[in-house]
Protein backbone atom coordinates (compact mmCIF):
# COMPACT_ATOMS: atom_id res chain seq x y z
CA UNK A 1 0.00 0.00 0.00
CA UNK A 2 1.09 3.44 -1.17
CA UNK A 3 1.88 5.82 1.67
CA UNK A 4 -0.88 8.17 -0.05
CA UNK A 5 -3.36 4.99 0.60
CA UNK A 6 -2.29 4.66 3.91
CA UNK A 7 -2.74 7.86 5.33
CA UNK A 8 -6.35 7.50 3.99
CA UNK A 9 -7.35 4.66 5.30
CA UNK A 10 -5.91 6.20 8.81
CA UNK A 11 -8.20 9.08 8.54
CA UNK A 12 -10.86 7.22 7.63
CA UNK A 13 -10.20 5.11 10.78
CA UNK A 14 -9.70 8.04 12.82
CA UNK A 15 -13.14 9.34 12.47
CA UNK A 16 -14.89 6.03 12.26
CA UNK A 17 -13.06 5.76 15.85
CA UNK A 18 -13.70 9.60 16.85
CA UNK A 19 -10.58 10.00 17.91
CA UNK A 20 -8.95 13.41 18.68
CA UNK A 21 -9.29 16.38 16.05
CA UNK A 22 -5.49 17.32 16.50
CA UNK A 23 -5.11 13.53 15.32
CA UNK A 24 -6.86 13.79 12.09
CA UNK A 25 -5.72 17.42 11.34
CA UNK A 26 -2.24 16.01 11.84
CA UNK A 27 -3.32 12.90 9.47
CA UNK A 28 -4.81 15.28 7.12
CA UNK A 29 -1.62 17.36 6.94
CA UNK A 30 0.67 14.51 5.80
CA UNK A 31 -1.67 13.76 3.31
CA UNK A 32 -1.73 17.69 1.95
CA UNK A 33 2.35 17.14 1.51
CA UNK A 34 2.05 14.21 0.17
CA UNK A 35 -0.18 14.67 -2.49
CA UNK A 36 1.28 17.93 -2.87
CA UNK A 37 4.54 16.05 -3.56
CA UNK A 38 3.66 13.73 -6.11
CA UNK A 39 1.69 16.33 -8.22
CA UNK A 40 5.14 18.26 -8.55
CA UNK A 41 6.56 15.19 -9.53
CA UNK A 42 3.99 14.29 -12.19
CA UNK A 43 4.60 17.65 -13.22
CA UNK A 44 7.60 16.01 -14.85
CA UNK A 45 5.44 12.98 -17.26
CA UNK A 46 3.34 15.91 -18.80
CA UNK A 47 4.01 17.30 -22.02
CA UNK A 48 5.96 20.37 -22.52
CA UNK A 49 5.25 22.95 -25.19
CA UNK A 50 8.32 24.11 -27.24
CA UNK A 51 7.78 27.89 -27.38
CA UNK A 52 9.71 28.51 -30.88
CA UNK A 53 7.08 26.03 -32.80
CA UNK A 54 4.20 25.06 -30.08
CA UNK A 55 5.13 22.07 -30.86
CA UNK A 56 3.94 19.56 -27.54
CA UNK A 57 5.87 16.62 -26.84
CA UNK A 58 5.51 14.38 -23.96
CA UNK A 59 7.65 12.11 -22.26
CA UNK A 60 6.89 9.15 -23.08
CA UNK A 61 8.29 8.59 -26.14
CA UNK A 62 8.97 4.91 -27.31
CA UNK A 63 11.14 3.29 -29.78
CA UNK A 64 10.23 -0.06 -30.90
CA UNK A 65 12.78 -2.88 -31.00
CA UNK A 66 10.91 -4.77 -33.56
CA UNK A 67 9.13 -2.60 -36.32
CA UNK A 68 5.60 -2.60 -36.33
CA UNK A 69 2.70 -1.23 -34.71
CA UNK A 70 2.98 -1.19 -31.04
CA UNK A 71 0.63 1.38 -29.09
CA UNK A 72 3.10 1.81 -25.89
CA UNK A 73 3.37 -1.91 -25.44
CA UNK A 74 -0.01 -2.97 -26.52
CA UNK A 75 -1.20 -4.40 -29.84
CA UNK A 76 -4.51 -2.76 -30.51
CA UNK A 77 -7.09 -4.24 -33.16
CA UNK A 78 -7.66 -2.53 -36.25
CA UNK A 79 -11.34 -1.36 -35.72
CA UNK A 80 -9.64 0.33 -32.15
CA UNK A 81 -7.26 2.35 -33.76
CA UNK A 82 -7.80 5.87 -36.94
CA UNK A 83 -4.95 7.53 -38.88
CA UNK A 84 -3.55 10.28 -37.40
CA UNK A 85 -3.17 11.90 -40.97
CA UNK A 86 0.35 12.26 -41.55
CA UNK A 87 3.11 9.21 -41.78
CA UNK A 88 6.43 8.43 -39.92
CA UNK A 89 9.51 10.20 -42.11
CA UNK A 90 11.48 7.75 -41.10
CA UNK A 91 9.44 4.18 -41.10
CA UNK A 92 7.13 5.76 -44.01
CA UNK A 93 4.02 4.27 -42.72
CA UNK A 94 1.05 5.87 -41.40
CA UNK A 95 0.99 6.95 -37.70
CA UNK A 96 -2.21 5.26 -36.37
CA UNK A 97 -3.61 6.26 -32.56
CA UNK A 98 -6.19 4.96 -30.66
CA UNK A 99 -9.82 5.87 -31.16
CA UNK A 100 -10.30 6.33 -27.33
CA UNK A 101 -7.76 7.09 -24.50
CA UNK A 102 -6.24 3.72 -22.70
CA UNK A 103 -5.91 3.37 -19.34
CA UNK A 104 -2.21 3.65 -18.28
CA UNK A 105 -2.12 3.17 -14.67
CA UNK A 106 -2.09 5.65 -10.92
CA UNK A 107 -5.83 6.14 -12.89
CA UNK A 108 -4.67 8.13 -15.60
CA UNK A 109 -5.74 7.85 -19.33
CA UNK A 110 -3.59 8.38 -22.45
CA UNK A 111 -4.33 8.28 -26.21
CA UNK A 112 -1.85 5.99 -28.02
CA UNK A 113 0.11 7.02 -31.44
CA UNK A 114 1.93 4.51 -33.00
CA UNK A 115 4.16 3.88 -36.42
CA UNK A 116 6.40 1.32 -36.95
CA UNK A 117 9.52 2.70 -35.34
CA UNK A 118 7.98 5.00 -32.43
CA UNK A 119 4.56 5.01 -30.38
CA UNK A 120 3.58 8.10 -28.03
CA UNK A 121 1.15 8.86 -25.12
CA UNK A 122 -0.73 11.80 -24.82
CA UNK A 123 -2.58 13.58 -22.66
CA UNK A 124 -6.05 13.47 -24.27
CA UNK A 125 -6.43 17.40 -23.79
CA UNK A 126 -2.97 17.77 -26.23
CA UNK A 127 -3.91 14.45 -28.51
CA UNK A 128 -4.81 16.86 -31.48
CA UNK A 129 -2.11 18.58 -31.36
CA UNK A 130 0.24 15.91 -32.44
CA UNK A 131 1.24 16.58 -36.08
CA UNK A 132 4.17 15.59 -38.30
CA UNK A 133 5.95 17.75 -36.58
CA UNK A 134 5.70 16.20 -33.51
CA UNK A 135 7.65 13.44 -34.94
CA UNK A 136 9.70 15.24 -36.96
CA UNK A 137 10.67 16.36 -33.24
CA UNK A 138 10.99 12.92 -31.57
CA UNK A 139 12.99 11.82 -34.48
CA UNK A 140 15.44 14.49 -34.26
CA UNK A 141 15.92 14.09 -30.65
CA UNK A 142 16.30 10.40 -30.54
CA UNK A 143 19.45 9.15 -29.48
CA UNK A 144 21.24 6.40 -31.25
CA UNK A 145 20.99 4.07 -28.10
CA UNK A 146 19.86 4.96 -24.78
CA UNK A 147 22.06 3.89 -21.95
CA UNK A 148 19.57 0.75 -20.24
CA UNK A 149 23.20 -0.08 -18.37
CA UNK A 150 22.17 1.46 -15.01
CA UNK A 151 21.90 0.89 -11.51
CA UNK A 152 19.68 3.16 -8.81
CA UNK A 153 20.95 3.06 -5.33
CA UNK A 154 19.42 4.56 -2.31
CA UNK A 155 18.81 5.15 1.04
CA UNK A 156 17.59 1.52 1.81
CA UNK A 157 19.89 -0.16 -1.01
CA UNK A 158 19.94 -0.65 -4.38
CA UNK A 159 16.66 0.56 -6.27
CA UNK A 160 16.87 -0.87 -9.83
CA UNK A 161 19.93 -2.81 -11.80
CA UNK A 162 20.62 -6.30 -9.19
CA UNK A 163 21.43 -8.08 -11.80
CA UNK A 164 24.40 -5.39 -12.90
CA UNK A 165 25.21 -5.32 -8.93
CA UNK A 166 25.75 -8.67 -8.71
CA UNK A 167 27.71 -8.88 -12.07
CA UNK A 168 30.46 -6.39 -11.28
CA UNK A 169 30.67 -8.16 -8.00
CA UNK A 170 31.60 -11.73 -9.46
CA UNK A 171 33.80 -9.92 -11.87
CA UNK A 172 31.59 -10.37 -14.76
CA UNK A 173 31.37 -6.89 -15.75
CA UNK A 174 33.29 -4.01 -15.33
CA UNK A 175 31.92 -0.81 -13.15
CA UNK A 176 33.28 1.44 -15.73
CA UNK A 177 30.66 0.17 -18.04
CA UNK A 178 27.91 1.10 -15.84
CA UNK A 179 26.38 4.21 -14.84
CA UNK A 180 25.68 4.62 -11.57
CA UNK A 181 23.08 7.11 -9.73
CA UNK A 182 23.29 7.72 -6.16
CA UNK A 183 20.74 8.65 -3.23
CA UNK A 184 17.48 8.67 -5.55
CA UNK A 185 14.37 9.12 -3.50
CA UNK A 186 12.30 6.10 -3.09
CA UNK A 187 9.20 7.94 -3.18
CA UNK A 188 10.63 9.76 -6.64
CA UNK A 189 11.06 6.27 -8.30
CA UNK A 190 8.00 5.17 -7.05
CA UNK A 191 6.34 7.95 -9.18
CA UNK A 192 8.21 7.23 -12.42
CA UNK A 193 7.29 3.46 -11.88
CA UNK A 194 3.63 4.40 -11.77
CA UNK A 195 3.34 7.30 -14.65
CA UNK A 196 5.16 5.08 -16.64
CA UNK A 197 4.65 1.57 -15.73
CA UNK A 198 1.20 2.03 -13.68
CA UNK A 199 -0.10 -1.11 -15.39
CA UNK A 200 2.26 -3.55 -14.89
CA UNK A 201 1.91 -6.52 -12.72
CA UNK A 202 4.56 -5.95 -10.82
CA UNK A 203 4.39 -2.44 -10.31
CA UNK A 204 1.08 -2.98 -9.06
CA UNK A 205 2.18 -5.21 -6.81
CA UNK A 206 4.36 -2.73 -5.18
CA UNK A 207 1.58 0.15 -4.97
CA UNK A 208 -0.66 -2.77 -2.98
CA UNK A 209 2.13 -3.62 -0.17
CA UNK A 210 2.87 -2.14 2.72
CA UNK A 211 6.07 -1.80 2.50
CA UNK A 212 8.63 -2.21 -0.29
CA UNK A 213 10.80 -5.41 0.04
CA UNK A 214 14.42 -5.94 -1.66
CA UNK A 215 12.67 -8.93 -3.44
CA UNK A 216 9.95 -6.50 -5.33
CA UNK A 217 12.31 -3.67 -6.36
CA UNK A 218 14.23 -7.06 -8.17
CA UNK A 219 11.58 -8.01 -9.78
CA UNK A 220 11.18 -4.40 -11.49
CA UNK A 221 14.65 -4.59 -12.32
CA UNK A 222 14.59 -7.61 -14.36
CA UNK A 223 10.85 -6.72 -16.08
CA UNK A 224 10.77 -3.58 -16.74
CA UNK A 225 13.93 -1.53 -19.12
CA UNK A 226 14.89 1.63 -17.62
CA UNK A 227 17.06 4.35 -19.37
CA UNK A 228 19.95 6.67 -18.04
CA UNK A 229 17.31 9.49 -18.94
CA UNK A 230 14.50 8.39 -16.96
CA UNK A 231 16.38 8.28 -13.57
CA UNK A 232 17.83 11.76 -14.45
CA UNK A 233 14.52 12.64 -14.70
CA UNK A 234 13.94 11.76 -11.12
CA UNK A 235 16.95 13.65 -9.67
CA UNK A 236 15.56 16.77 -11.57
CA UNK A 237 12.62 16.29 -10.07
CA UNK A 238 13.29 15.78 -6.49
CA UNK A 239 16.22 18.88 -6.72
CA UNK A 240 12.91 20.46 -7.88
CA UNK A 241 11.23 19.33 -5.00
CA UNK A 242 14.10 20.96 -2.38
CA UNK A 243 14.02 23.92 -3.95
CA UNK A 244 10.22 24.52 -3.26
């Protein structure tokens, strides 16, 4: 259980039991700060508006390892999805999106683009402003390989990459080879894993515990790819958080 669920179910407890009003305000409080804190961080997963074109681009930008349609990791019948009107420059085929926004996890809903080589969520309220320029944009800035050889380490431990931990330990790999982020905020990773990756199993599973065990945060190192750019998205967003 998420420490946003748990300090709801307290309150709730709190007045079922009619305990003190310092109590709840106190309750109630800790819940202000925390939802307070993950809305700045999910400040970070919405799209951003380039002011020199008004172009809008969000975050989570996939490239496909296989070429064909993919709709953010989901293969959506034909009769789902409607041309977007323009195609891919770079794949040449038409960039499809779904008829209706998906669910995509921590209850939000995006709408899916998709070409061969890329898919895209949106926001519904910025879907129709994704043109050809849009992926003109997410072509240009695509890097030629995105660095997936990480490992997240912090307070409590390592966070994500046991696998690489325990390679460069047994002298199968060399630490050079791996970048390495320090003292990322549990509760920041959290909220990456559940923009992102809201609808995975084992995500899920982590939102529904009370507490976060070694043996989950393994698990969502060896299911789900991270990149170099998604943790430094984290760091941003928690310096954000100090400064505020």
């Amino acid at each position: 259980m998420s420490e946003r669920s748990r300090l709801t179910v307290a309150i709730k407890d709190a007045r079922r039991k009619r305990l003190g009003r310092e109590h709840v305000a106190e309750l109630e409080e800790r819940l202000a700060r925390v939802n307070a804190r993950t809305e700045r961080l999910n400040e970070y997963f919405k799209p951003a508006v380039r002011e020199e074109t008004g172009t809008v681009v969000h975050s989570v930008c996939m490239e496909h390892s296989v070429l064909r349609y993919d709709f953010a990791g989901r293969e959506l019948a034909e009769s789902y999805t409607r041309s977007a009107g323009f195609k891919c420059p770079a794949c040449g085929k038409t960039v499809m999106r779904s008829k209706v926004p998906m669910e995509v996890g921590a209850g939000k809903r995006h709408v899916a683009f998709s070409c061969h080589c890329l898919s895209l969520l949106m926001e519904p309220t910025y879907a129709a402003r994704v043109r050809i320029s849009t992926w003109q944009e997410m072509l240009a800035g695509r890097p030629e390989k995105q660095n997936t050889n990480i490992i997240v380490l912090g307070d409590n431990g390592v966070l994500y990459g046991h696998e690489l931990v325990r390679d460069i330990a047994e002298g199968r790999k060399d630490a050079e080879d791996v970048t390495i982020f320090r003292d990322v905020q549990l509760a920041a990773f959290q909220a990456l894993l559940w923009v992102r990756y809201g609808d995975h199993e084992c995500v899920r599973a982590l939102d529904e515990s009370d507490e976060v065990t070694p043996e989950q945060l393994e698990r969502i190192s060896a299911e789900i790819i991270l990149a170099a750019a998604d943790i430094e998205l984290v760091l941003a967003a928690q310096e954000a958080e100090l400064r505020n």
